[in-house]
Each structure stands twice: as C-alpha cells, then as structure tokens.
N, C-alpha and C. Protein backbone atom coordinates (compact mmCIF):
# COMPACT_ATOMS: atom_id res chain seq x y z
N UNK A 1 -32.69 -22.00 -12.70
CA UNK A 1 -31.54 -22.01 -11.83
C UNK A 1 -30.47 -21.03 -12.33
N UNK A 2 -30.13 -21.15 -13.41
CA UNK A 2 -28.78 -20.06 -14.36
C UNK A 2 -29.62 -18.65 -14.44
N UNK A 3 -30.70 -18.46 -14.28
CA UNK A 3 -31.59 -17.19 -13.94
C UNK A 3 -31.26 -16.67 -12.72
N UNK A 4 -31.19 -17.18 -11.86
CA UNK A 4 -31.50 -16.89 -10.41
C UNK A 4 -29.47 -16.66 -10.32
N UNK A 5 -28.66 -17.68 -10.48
CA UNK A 5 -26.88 -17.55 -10.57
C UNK A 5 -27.08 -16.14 -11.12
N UNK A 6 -26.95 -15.58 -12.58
CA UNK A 6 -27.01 -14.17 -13.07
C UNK A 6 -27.56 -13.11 -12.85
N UNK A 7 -29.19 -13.26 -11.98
CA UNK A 7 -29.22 -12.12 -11.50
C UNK A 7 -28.21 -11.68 -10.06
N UNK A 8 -28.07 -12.96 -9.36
CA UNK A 8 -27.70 -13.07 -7.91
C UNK A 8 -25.99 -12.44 -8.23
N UNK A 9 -25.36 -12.54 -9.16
CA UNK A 9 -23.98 -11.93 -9.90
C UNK A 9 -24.26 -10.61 -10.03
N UNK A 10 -25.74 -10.37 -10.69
CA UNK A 10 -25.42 -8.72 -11.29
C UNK A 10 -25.89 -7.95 -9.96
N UNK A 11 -26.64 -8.77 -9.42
CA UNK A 11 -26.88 -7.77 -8.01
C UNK A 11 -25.53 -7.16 -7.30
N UNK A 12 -24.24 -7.75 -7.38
CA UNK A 12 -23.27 -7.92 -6.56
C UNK A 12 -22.07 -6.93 -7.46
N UNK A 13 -22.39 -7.08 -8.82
CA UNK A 13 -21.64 -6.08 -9.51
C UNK A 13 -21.62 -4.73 -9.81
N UNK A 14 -21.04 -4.15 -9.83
CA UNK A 14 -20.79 -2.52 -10.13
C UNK A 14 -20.24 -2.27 -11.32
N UNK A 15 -21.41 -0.42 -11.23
CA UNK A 15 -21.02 -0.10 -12.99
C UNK A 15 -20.56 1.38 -12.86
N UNK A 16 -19.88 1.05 -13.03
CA UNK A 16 -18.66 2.66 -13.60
C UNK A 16 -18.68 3.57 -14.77
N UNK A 17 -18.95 4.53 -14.54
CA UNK A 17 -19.36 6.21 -15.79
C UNK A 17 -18.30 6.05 -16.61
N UNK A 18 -18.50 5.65 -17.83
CA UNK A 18 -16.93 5.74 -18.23
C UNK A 18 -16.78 7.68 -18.99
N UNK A 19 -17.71 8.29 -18.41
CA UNK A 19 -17.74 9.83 -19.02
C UNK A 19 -16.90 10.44 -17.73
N UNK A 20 -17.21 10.05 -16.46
CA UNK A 20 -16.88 10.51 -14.73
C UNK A 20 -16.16 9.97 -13.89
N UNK A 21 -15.97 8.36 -13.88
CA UNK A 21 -15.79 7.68 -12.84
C UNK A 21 -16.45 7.22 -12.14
N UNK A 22 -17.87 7.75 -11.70
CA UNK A 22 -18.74 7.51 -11.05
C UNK A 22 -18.96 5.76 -10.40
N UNK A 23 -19.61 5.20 -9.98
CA UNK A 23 -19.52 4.02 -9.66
C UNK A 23 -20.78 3.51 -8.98
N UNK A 24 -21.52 3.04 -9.88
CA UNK A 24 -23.64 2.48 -8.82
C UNK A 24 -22.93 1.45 -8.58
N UNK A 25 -23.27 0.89 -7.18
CA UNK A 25 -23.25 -0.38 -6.61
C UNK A 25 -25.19 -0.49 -5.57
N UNK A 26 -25.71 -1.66 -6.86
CA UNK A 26 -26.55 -2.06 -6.55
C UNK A 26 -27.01 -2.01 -4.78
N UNK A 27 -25.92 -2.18 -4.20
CA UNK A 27 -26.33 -2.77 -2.57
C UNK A 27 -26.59 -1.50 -1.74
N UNK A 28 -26.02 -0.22 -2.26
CA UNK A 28 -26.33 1.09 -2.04
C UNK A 28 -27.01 1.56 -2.42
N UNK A 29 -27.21 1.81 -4.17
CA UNK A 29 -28.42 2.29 -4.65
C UNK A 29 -28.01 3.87 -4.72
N UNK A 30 -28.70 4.62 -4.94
CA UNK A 30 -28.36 6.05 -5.48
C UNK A 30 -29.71 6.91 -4.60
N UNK A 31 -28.70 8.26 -3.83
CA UNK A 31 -30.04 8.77 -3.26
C UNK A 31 -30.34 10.14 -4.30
N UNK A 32 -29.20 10.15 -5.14
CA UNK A 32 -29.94 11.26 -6.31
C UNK A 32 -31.47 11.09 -6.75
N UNK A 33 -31.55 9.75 -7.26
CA UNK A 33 -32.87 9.20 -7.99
C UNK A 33 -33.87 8.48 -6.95
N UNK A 34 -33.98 8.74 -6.08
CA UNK A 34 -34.62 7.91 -4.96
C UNK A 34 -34.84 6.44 -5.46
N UNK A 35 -33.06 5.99 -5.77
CA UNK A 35 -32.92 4.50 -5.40
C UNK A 35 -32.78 3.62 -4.08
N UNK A 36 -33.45 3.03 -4.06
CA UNK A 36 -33.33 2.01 -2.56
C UNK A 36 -32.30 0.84 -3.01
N UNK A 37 -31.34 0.96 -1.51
CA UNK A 37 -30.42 -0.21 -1.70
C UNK A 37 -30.96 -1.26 -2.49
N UNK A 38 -29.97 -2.14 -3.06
CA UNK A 38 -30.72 -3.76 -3.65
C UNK A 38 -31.24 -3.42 -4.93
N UNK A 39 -30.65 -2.38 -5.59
CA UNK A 39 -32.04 -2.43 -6.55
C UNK A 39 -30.85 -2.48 -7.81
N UNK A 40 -30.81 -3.93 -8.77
CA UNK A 40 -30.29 -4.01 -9.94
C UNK A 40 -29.74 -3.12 -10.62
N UNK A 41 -28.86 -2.31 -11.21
CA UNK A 41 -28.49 -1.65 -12.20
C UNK A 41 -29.67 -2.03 -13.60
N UNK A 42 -29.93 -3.33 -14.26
CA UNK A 42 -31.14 -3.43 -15.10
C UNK A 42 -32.42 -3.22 -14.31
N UNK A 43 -32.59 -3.21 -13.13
CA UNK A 43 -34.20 -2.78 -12.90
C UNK A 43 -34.34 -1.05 -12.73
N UNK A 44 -32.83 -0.11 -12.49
CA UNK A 44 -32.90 1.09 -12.87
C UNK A 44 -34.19 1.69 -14.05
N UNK A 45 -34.91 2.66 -13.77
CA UNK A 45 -35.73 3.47 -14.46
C UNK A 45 -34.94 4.03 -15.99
N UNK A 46 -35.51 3.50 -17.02
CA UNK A 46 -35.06 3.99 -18.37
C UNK A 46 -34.48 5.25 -18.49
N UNK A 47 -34.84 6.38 -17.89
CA UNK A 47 -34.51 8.02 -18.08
C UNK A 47 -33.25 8.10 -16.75
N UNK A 48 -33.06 6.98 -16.07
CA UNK A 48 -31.72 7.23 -14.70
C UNK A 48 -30.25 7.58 -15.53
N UNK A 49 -29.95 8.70 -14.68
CA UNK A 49 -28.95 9.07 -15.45
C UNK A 49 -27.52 9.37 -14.06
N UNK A 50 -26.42 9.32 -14.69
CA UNK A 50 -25.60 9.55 -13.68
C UNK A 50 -25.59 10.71 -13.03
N UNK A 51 -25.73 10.50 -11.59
CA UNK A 51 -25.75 11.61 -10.64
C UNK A 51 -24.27 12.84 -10.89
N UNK A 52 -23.99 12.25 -11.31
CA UNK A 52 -22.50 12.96 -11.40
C UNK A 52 -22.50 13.98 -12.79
N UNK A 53 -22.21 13.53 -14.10
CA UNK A 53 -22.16 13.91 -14.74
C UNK A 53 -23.48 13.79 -16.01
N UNK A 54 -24.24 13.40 -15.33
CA UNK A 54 -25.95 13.24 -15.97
C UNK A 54 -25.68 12.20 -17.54
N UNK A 55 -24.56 11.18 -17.45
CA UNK A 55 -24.58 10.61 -18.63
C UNK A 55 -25.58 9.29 -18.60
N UNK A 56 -26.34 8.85 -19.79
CA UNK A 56 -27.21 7.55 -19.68
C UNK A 56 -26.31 6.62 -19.25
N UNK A 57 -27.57 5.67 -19.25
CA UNK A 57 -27.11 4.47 -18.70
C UNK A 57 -25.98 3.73 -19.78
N UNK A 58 -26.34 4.10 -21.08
CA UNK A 58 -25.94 3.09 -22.00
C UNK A 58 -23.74 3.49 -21.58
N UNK A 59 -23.60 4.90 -21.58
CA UNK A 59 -22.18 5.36 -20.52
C UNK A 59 -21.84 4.20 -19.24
N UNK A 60 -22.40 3.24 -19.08
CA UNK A 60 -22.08 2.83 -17.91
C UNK A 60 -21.63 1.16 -18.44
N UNK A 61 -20.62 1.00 -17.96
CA UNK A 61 -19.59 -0.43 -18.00
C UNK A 61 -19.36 -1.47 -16.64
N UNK A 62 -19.52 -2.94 -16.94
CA UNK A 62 -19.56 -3.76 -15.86
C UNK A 62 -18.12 -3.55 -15.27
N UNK A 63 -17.76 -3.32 -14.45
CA UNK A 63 -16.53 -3.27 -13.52
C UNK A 63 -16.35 -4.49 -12.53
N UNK A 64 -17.62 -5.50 -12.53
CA UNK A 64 -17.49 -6.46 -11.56
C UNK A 64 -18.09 -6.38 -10.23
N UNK A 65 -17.58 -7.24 -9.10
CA UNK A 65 -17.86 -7.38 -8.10
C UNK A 65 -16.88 -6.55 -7.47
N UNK A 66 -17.14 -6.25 -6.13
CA UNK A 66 -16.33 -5.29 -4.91
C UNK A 66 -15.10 -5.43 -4.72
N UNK A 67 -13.99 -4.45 -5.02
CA UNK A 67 -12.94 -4.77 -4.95
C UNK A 67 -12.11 -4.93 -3.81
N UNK A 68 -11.39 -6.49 -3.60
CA UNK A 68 -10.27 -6.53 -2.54
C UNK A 68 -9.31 -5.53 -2.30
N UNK A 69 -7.80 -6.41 -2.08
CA UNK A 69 -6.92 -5.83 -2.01
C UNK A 69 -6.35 -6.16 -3.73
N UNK A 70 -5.84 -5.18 -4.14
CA UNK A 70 -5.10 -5.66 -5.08
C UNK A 70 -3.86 -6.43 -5.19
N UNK A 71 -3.57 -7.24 -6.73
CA UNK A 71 -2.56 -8.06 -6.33
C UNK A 71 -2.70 -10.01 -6.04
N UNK A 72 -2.02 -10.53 -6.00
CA UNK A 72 -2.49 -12.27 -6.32
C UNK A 72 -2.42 -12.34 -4.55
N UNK A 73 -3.26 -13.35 -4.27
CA UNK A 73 -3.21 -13.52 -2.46
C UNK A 73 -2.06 -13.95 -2.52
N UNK A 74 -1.09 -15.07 -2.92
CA UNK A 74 -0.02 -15.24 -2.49
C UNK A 74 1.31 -13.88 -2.51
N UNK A 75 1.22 -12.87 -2.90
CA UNK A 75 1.79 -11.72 -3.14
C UNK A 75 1.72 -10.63 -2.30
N UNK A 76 0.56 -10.98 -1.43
CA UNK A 76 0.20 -9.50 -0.43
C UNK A 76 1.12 -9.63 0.88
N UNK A 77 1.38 -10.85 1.23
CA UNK A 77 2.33 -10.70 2.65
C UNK A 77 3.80 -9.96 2.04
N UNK A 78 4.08 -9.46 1.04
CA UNK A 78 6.04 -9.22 0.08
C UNK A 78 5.26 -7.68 0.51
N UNK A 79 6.61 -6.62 0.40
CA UNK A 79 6.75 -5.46 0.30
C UNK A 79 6.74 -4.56 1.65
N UNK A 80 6.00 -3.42 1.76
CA UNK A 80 6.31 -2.79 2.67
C UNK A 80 4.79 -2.65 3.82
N UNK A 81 3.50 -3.47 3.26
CA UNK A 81 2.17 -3.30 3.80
C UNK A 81 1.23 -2.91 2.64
N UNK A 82 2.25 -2.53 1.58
CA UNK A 82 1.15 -1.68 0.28
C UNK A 82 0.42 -2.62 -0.27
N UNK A 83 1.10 -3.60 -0.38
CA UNK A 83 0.46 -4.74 -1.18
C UNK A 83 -1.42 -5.05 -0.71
N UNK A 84 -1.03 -5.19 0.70
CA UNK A 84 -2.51 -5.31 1.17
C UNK A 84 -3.69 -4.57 1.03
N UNK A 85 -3.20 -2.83 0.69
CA UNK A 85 -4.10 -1.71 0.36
C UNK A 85 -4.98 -2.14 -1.08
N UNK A 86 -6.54 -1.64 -1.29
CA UNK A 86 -7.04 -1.24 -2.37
C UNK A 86 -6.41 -0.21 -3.47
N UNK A 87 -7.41 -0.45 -4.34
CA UNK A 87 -6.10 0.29 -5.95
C UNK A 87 -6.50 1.88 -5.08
N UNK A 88 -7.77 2.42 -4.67
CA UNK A 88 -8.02 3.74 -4.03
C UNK A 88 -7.17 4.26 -3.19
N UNK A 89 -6.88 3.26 -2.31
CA UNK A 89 -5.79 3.78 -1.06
C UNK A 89 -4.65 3.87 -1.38
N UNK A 90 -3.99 2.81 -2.68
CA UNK A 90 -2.86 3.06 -3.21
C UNK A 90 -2.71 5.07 -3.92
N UNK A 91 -4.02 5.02 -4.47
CA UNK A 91 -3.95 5.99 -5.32
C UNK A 91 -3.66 7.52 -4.23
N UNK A 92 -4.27 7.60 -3.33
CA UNK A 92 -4.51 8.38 -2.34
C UNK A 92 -3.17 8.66 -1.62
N UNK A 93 -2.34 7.55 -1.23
CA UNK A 93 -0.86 7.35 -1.09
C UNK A 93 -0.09 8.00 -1.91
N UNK A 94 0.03 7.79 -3.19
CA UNK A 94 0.70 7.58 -4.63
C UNK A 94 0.40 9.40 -4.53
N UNK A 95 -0.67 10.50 -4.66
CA UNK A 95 -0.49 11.43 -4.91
C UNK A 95 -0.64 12.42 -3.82
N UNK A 96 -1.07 11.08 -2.57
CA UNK A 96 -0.57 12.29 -1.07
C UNK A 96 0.93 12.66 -1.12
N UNK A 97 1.84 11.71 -1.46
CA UNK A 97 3.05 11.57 -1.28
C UNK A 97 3.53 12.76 -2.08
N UNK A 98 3.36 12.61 -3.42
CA UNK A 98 3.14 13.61 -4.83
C UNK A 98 2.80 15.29 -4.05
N UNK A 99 1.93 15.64 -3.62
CA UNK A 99 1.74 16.73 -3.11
C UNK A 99 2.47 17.16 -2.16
N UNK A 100 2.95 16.03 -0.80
CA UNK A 100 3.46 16.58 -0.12
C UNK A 100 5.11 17.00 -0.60
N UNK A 101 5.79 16.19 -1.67
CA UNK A 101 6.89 16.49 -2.14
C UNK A 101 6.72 18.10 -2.76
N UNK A 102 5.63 18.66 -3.16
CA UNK A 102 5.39 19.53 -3.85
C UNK A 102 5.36 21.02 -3.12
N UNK A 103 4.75 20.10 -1.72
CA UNK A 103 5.00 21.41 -1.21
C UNK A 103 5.72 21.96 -0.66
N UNK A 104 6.82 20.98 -0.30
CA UNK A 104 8.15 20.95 0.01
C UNK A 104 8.75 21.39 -0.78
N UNK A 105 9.05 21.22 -1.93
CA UNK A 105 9.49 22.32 -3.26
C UNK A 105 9.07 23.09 -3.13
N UNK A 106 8.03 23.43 -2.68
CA UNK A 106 7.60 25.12 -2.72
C UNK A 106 8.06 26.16 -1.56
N UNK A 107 8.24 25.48 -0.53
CA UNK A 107 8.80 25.98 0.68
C UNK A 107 10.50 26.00 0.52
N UNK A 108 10.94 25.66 -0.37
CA UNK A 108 12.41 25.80 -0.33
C UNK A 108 12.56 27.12 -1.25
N UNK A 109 11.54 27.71 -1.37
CA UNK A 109 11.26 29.22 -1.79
C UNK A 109 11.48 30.65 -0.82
N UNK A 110 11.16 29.95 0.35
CA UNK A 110 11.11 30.37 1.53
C UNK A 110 12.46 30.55 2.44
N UNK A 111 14.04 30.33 1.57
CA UNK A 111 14.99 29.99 2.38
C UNK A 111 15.89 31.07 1.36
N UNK A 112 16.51 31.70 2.25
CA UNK A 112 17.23 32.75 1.82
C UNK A 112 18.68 32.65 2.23
C-alpha cells in the first residue's frame, strides 16, 4: 500500500536542473529522449540527460508537485489580483514592467 502512495506522489512530482532551470514533469515526459508522458523521473534511462544543458540526472532536485498560485489561500483575495498569479507570471510581470521602464529611459534620449 505505502508502495503504491510513493510511487503515485513521485509520478505527480517535478525535478528541476539545478545547472539550467530546466523542469521534467513526469505527466509530459521529454520529447528530446523519446519519453512518453507518465513515465517516472526513476524509471528514466540511466544515460538521460537534460535536454537543456545535457547535465545527469544525479543535477536534478525534487521541486514537488505542480505549482498553484502562490501565497496562503486565505491571502490571495488582499492586493491588487497579483496574489492569485503563479511565481512565473509574477516573474514575467516583475521584469516586463523592468524593461518597459527601461525603455522609456531610453527614449527620453530622443527629446531635445
């Protein structure tokens, strides 16, 4: 029974390059290595290496299960909507914003 709980966990968890970022999620699978969805991170082929930056497996760290929104549930209705976003979409926000200030500094180059 505690066999069947731990694999049915690691199927569901994801492992992250800590050389890249990279990120296998079992339920996708990898079409670098002709992985088929569903297929364990431990039932991976000994020589599988990250598509990204070709590091072994032993480079690769449990990160968990699929990430929500970030933040405690009682906490996501406060703020401005951000709260409800993933840490990605935050991040994407966080240095769209960053660039577009930037290029706005750069265009005040443009004023004589």
């Amino acid at each position: 029974m505690s066999e069947q709980v731990t694999e049915a966990t690691e199927e569901q968890d994801r492992y992250e390059c800590r050389a890249c970022g990279y990120i296998y999620e079992p339920k996708k699978g990898s079409s670098t290595g002709n992985i088929p969805p569903g297929t364990a991170f431990s039932d991976l082929p000994p020589g599988w290496r990250c598509p990204v930056c070709a590091a072994t497996k032993v480079q690769f760290v449990n990160v968990g299960p699929a990430e929500g929104p970030s933040g405690f549930k009682e906490n996501l209705g406060y703020g401005f909507g951000v709260n409800t976003l993933t840490p990605s979409q935050k991040n994407i926000l966080i240095f769209g914003a960053l660039a577009a200030g930037f290029l706005f500094f750069l265009s005040l180059y443009g004023l004589r």
